[in-house]
Protein backbone atom coordinates (compact mmCIF):
# COMPACT_ATOMS: atom_id res chain seq x y z
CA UNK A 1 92.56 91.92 90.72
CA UNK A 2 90.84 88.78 92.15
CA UNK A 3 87.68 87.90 91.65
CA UNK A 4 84.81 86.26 94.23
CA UNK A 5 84.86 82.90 92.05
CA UNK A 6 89.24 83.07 91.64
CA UNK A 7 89.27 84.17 95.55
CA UNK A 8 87.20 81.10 97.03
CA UNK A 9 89.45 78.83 94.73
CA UNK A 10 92.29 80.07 96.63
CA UNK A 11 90.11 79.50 99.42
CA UNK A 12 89.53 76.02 98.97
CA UNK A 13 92.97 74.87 97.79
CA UNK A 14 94.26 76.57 101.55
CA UNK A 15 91.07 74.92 103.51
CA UNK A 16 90.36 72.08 101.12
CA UNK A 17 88.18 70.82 104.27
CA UNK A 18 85.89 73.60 103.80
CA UNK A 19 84.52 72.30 100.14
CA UNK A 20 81.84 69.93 101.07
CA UNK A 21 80.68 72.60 103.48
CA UNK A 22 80.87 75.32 101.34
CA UNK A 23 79.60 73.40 98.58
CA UNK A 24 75.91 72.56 100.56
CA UNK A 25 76.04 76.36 101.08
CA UNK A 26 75.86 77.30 97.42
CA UNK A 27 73.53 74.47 96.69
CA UNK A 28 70.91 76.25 99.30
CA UNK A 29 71.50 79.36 97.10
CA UNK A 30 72.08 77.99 93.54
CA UNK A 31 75.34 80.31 93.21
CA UNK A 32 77.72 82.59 94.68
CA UNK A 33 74.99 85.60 95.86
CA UNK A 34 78.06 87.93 96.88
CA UNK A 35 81.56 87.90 98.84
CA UNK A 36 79.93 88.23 102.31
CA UNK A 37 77.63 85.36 102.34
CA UNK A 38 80.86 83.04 100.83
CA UNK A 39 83.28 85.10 103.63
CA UNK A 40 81.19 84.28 106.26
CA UNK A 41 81.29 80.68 105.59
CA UNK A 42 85.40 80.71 105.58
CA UNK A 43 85.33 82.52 108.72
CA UNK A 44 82.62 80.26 110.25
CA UNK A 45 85.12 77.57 109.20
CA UNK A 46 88.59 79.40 110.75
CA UNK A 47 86.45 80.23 114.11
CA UNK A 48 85.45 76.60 114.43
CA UNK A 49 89.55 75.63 114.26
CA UNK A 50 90.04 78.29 117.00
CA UNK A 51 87.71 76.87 119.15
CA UNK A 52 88.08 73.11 118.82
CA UNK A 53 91.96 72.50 117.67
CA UNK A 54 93.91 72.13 121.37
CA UNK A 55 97.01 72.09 120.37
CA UNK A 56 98.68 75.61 120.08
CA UNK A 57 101.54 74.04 117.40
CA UNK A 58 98.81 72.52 115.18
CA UNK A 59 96.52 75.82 115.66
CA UNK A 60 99.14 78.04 114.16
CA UNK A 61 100.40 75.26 111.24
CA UNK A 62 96.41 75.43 110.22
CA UNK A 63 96.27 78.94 110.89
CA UNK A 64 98.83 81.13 109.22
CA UNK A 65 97.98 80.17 105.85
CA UNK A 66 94.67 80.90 106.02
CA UNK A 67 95.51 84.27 107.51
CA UNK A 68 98.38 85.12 104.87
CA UNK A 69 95.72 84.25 101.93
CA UNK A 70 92.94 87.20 103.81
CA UNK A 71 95.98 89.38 103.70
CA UNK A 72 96.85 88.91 99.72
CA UNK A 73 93.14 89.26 99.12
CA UNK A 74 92.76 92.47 100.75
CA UNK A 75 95.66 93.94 98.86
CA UNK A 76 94.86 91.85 95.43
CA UNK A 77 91.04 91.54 95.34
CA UNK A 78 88.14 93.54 93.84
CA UNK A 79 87.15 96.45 96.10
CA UNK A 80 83.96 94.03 96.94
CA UNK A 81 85.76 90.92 97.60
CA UNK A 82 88.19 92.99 100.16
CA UNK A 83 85.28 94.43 101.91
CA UNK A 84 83.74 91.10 102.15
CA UNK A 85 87.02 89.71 103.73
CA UNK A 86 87.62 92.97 105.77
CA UNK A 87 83.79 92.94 107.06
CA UNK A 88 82.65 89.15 107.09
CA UNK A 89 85.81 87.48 107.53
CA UNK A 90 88.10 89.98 109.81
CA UNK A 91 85.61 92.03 111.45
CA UNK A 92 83.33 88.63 112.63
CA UNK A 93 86.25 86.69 113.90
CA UNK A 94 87.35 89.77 115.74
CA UNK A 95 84.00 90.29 117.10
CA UNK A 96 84.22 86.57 118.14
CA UNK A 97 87.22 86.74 119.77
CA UNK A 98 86.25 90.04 121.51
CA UNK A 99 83.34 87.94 123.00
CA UNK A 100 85.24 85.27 124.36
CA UNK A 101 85.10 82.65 121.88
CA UNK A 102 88.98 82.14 121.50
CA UNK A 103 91.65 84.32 122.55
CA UNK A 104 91.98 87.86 120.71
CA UNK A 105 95.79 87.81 120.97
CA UNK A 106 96.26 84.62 119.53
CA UNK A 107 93.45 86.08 116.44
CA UNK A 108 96.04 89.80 116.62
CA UNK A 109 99.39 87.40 116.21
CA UNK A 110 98.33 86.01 112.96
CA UNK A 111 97.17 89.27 111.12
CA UNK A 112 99.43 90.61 108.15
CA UNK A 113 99.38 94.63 107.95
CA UNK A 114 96.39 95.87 105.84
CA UNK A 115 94.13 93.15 108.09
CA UNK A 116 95.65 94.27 111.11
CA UNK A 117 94.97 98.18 109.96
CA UNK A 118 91.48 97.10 109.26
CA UNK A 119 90.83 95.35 112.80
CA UNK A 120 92.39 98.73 114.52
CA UNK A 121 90.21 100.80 112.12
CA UNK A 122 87.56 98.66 114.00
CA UNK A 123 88.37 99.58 117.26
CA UNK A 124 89.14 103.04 116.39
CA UNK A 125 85.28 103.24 115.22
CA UNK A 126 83.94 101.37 118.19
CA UNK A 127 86.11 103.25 121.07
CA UNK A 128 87.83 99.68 122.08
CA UNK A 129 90.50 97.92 121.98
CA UNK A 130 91.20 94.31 120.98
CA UNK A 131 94.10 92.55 123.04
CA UNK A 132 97.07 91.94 121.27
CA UNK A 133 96.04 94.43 118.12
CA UNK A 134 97.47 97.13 119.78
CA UNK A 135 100.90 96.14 120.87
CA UNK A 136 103.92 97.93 120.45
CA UNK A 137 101.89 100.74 119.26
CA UNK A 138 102.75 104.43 120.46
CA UNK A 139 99.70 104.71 123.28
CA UNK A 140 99.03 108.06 121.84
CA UNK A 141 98.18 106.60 118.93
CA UNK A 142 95.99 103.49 120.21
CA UNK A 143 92.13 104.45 121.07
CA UNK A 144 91.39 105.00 125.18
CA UNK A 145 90.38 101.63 126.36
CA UNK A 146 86.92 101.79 127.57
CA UNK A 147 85.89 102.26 130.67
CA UNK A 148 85.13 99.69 133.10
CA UNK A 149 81.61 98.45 133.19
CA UNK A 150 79.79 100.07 135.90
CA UNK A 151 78.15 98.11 138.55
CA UNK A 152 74.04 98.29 138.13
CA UNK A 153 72.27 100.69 140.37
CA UNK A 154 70.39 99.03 143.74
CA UNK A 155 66.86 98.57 143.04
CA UNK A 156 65.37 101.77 144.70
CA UNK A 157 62.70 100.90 148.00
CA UNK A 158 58.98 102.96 147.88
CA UNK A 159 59.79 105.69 149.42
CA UNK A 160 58.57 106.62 153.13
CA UNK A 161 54.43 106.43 153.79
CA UNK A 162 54.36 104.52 150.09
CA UNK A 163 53.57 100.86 149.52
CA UNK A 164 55.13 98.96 146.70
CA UNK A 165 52.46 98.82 143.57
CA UNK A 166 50.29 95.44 143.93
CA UNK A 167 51.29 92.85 140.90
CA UNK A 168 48.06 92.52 138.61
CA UNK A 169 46.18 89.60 138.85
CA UNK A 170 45.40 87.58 135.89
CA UNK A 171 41.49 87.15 135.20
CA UNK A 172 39.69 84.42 137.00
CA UNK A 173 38.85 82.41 133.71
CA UNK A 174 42.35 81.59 133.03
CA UNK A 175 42.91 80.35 136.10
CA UNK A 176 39.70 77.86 135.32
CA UNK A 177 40.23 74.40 133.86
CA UNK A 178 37.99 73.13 131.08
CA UNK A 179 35.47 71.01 132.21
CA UNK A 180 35.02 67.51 130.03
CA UNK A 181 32.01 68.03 127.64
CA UNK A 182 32.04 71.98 127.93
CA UNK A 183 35.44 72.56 125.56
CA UNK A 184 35.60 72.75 121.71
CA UNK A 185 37.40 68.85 121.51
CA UNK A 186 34.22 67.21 122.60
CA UNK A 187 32.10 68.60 119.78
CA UNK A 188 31.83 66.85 116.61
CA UNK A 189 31.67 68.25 112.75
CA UNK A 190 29.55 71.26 112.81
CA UNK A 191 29.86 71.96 115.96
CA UNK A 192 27.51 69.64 117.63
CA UNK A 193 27.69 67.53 120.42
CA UNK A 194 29.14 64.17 120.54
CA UNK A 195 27.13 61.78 122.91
């Protein structure tokens, strides 16, 4: 089973562009505190290529790799190394993509089996459904989508005979401005006067 310190070294030698940033991160913390913290920083890394790499071909060349290495390390990895890359690394850029930073299907097309299981475990647990994770599954099988968000409720009007509740008003003094000579800058040490 893989260690944290044997599991970023396969990290690094498949995103050797990550180093220098991952290498100011454990100078902040003088060593590797534990698998989430150094997850997080490889999926920070992956979500920036999603984001900022146009082209589609190049996407998937930089991609895949990375995506085949999270799926040996959840099958080969100390239980807290897998839930590191199951929680920090799948779970955040699947959160990410749910938000609209990137595009979940392209994020569902690169996922090997026990990442992919994780990500519908996901859904299963929060009652939704990621685009693209789902396909080709039997729909008995996939969770309900959820509903569609319902529009707000119309502000509701005083009813008949009532006026709508006056807005306070703030205190006179704070509406005052300092006059020169009477604030707390024009005194001096102790509190006296300057003339």
């Amino acid at each position: 089973m893989l260690n944290l310190k044997e599991s970023m070294r396969l990290v690094l030698e498949c995103c050797p562009d990550l180093r220098p940033r991952y290498e100011a991160f454990l100078a902040d913390l003088g060593s590797h505190v534990n698998p989430c913290g150094d997850m997080s920083e490889w999926m920070r890394y992956v979500a920036n290529i999603f984001e900022r790499e146009v082209n589609a071909a190049v996407r998937a060349q930089r991609l895949r790799p990375i995506f085949e290495l999270a799926e040996r390390l959840m099958r080969e990895s100390e239980p807290a190394v897998r839930d590191g890359v199951a929680t920090c690394f799948l779970e955040s850029l699947q959160n990410w993509a749910a938000h609209g930073s990137f595009d979940p299907r392209e994020f569902s097309s690169f996922l090997g089996e026990e990442s992919r299981d994780f990500c519908r475990g996901m859904d299963e647990f929060f009652g939704v459904q990621t685009p693209g994770l789902w396909d080709g599954v039997d729909p008995d099988k996939a969770p309900a989508p959820p509903p569609p968000p319902q529009p707000a409720a119309p502000a509701k009007a005083p009813g008949p005979g009532k006026r709508p509740r006056p807005r306070k008003k703030t205190p006179k003094a704070a509406n005052r401005r300092p006059q020169p000579g009477k604030s707390g800058r024009s005194r001096g040490k102790g509190g006296k006067r300057r003339r």
